[in-house]
Protein backbone atom coordinates (compact mmCIF):
# COMPACT_ATOMS: atom_id res chain seq x y z
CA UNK A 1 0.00 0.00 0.00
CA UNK A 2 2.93 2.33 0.77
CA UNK A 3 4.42 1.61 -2.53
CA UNK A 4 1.16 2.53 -4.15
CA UNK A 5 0.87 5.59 -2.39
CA UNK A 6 4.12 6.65 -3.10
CA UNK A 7 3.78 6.29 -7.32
CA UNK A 8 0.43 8.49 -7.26
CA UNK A 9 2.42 10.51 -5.19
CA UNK A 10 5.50 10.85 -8.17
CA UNK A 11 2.27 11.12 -10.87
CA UNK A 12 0.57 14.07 -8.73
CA UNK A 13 3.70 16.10 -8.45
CA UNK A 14 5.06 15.17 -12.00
CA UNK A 15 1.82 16.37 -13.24
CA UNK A 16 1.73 19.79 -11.10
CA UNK A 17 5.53 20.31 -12.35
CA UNK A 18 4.86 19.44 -15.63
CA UNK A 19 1.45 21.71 -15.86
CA UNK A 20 3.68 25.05 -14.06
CA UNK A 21 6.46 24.45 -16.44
CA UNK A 22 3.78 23.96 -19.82
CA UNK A 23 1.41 25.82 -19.16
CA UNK A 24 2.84 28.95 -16.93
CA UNK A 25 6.66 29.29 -17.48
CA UNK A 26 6.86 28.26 -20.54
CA UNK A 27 4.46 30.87 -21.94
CA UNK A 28 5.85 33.45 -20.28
CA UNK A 29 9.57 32.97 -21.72
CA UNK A 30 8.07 32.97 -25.04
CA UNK A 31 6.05 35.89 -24.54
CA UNK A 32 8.46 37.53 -23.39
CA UNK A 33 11.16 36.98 -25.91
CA UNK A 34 8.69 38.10 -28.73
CA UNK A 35 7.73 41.14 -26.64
CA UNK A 36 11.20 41.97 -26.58
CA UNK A 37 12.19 40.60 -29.85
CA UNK A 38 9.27 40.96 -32.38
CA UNK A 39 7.10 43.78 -30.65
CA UNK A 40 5.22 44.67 -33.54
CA UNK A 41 4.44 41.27 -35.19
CA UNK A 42 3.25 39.52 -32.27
CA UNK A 43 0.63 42.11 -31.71
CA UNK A 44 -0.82 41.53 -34.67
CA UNK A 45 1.41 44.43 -36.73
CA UNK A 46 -1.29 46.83 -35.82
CA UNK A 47 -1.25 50.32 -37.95
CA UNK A 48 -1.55 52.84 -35.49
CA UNK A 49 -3.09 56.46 -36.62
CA UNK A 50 -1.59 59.85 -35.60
CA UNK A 51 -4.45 60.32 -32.94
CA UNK A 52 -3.23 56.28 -31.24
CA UNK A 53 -6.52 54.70 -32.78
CA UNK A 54 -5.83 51.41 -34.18
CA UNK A 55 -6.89 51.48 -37.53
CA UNK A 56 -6.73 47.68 -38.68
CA UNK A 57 -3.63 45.18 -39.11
CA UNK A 58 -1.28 44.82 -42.00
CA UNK A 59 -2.07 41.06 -41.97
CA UNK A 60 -5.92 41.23 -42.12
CA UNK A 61 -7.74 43.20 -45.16
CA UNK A 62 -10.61 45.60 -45.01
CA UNK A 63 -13.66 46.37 -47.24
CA UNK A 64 -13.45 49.93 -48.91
CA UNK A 65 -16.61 50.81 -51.07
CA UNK A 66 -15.77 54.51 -51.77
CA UNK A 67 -14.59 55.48 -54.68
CA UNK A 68 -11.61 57.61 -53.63
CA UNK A 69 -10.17 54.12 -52.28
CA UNK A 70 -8.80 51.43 -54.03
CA UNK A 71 -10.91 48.39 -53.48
CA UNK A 72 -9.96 45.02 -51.77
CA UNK A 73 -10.72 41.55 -53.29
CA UNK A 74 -13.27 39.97 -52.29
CA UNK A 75 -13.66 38.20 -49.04
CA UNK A 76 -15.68 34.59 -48.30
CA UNK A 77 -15.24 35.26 -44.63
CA UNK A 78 -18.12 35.45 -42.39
CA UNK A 79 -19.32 39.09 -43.59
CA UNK A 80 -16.49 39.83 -45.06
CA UNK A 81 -12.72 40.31 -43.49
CA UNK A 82 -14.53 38.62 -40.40
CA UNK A 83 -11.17 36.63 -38.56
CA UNK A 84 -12.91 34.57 -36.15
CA UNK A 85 -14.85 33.14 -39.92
CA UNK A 86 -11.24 32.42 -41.75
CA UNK A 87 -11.91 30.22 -44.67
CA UNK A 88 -13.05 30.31 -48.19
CA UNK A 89 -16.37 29.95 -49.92
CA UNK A 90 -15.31 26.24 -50.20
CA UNK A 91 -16.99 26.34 -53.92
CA UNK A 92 -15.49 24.94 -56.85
CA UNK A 93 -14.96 25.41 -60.67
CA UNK A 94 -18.28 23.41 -61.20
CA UNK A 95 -20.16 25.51 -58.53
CA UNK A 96 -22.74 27.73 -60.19
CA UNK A 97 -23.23 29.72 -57.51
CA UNK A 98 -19.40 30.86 -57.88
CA UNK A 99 -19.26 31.56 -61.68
CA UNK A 100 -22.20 33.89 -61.31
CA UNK A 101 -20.73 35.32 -58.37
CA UNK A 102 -17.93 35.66 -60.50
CA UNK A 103 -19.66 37.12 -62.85
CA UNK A 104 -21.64 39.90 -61.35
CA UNK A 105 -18.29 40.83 -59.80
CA UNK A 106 -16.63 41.05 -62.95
CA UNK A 107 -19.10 43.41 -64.32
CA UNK A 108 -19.49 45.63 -61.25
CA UNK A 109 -15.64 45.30 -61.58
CA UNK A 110 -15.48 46.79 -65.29
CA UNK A 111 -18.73 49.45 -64.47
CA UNK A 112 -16.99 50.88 -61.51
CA UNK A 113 -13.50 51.41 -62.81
CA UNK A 114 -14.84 52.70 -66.60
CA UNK A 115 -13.11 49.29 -68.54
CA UNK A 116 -14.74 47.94 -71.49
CA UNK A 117 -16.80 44.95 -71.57
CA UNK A 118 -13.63 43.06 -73.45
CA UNK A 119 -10.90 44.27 -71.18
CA UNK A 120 -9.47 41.14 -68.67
CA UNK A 121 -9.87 41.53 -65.06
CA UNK A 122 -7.56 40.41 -62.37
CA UNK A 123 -8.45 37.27 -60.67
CA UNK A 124 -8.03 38.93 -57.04
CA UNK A 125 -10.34 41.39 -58.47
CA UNK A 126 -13.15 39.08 -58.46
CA UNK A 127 -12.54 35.65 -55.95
CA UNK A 128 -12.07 35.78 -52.67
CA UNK A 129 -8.40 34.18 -51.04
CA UNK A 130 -8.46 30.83 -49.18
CA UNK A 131 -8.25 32.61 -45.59
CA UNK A 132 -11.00 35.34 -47.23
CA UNK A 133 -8.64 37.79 -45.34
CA UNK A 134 -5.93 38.77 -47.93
CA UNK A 135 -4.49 42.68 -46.93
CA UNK A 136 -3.00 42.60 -50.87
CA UNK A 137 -4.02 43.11 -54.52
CA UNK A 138 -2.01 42.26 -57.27
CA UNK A 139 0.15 45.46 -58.36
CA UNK A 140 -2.59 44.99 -61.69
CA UNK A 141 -5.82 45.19 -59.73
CA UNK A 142 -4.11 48.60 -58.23
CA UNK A 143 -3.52 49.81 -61.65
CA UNK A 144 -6.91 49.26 -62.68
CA UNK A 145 -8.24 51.20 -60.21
CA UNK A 146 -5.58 54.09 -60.21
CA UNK A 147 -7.75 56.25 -62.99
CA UNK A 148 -11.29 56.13 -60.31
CA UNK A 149 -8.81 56.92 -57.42
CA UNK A 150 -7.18 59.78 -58.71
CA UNK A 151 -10.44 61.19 -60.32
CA UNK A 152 -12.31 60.73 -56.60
CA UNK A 153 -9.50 62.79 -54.96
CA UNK A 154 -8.49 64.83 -57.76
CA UNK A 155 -4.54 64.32 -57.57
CA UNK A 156 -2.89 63.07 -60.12
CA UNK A 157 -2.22 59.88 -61.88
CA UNK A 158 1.36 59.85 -61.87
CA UNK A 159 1.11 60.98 -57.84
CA UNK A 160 -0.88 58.59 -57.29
CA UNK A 161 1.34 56.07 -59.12
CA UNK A 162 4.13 56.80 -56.72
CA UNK A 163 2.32 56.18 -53.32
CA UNK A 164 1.13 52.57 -55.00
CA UNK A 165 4.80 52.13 -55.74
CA UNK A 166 5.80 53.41 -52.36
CA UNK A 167 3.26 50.51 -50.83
CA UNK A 168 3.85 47.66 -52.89
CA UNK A 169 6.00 44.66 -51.08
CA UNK A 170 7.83 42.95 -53.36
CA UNK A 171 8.53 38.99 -53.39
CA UNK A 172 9.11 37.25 -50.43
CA UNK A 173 12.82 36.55 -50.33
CA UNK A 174 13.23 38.10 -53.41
CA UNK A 175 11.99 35.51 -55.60
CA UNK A 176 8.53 33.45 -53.77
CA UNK A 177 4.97 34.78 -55.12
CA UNK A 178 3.75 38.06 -56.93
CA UNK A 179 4.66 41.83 -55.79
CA UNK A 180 1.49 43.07 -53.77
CA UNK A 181 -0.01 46.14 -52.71
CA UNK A 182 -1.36 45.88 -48.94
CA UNK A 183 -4.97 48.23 -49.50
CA UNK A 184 -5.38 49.05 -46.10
CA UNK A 185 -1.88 50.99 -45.76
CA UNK A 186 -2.21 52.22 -49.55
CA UNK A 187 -5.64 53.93 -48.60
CA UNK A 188 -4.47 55.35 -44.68
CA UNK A 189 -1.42 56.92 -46.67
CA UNK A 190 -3.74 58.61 -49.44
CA UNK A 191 -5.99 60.13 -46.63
CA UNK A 192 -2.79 61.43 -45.11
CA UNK A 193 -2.09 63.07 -48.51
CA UNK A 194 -5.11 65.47 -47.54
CA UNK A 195 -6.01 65.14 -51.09
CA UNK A 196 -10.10 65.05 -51.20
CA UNK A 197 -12.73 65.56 -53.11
């Protein structure tokens, strides 16, 4: 009986060592580290206004429906850009209900940024990412949309040119994926332009 007593003994205080080293210390080194390591990333790379307001996170996009901003693809989470709904529509090529999704976006596309019914339109343009939280157009969608932009805030094209430039990341590593524009910073650096309408 002793001997018994003495292994749920070793179990009990394995456990309780085990559970303060997991679940508290552990933690806590980590947090640390990236506090003092990675401030900005690992809270969320939060863009901060000039007044301290947070205005959003470079990592998560943001629906703009104003013409003097350039426009974010489409999102297929929760209603829309919603993080605690992460995922996409989960339809497929065969899915109806996405090619005249598709479609209708691809016209509203071409109506609201004065292309003809023949010109091609980006694919970010018009389907949503796999998260349905994608911060980035393609540096094409942004062009598209430069003409409308500069028109709603009546600067000029060439201007305007240079802040997409200025807020396009290029490929990761210098060669992985497509340059990108991140909309969210693009459109809080045109409102600090104090160019409107």
């Amino acid at each position: 009986m002793k001997a018994f007593f003495s292994e749920i003994r070793g179990a009990v205080m394995s456990t309780l060592v085990l559970a303060v080293v997991c679940s508290g210390l552990y933690p806590l080194i980590v947090f640390g580290i990236s506090q003092a390591l990675f401030h900005d990333k690992a809270n969320g790379s939060l863009i901060v206004g000039k007044d301290g307001t947070v205005r959003g996170s470079k990592l998560i996009g943001q629906t703009f429906a104003s013409e003097k901003y350039f426009h974010s693809r489409p999102s297929a989470a929760g209603n829309g850009y919603d993080a605690a709904s992460s995922g996409g529509s989960n339809l497929g090529p065969t899915s109806r209900k996405l090619n005249d999704a598709i479609r209708d976006r691809i016209a509203a596309y071409r109506a609201e940024n004065g292309l003809k019914e023949t010109d091609p339109v980006p694919a970010d343009a018009v389907t949503a990412s796999g998260s349905g939280l994608d911060p980035h157009i393609s540096v094409r969608n942004a062009e598209l949309q430069l003409p409308r932009v500069a028109k709603a805030r009546a600067i000029s094209e060439d201007k305007l040119r240079d802040v997409v430039r200025q807020h396009t990341d290029g490929r990761d590593f210098g060669f992985f994926g497509d340059p990108g524009v991140n909309v969210l910073e693009l459109n809080l650096a045109l409102d600090s332009l104090g160019a409107q309408p």
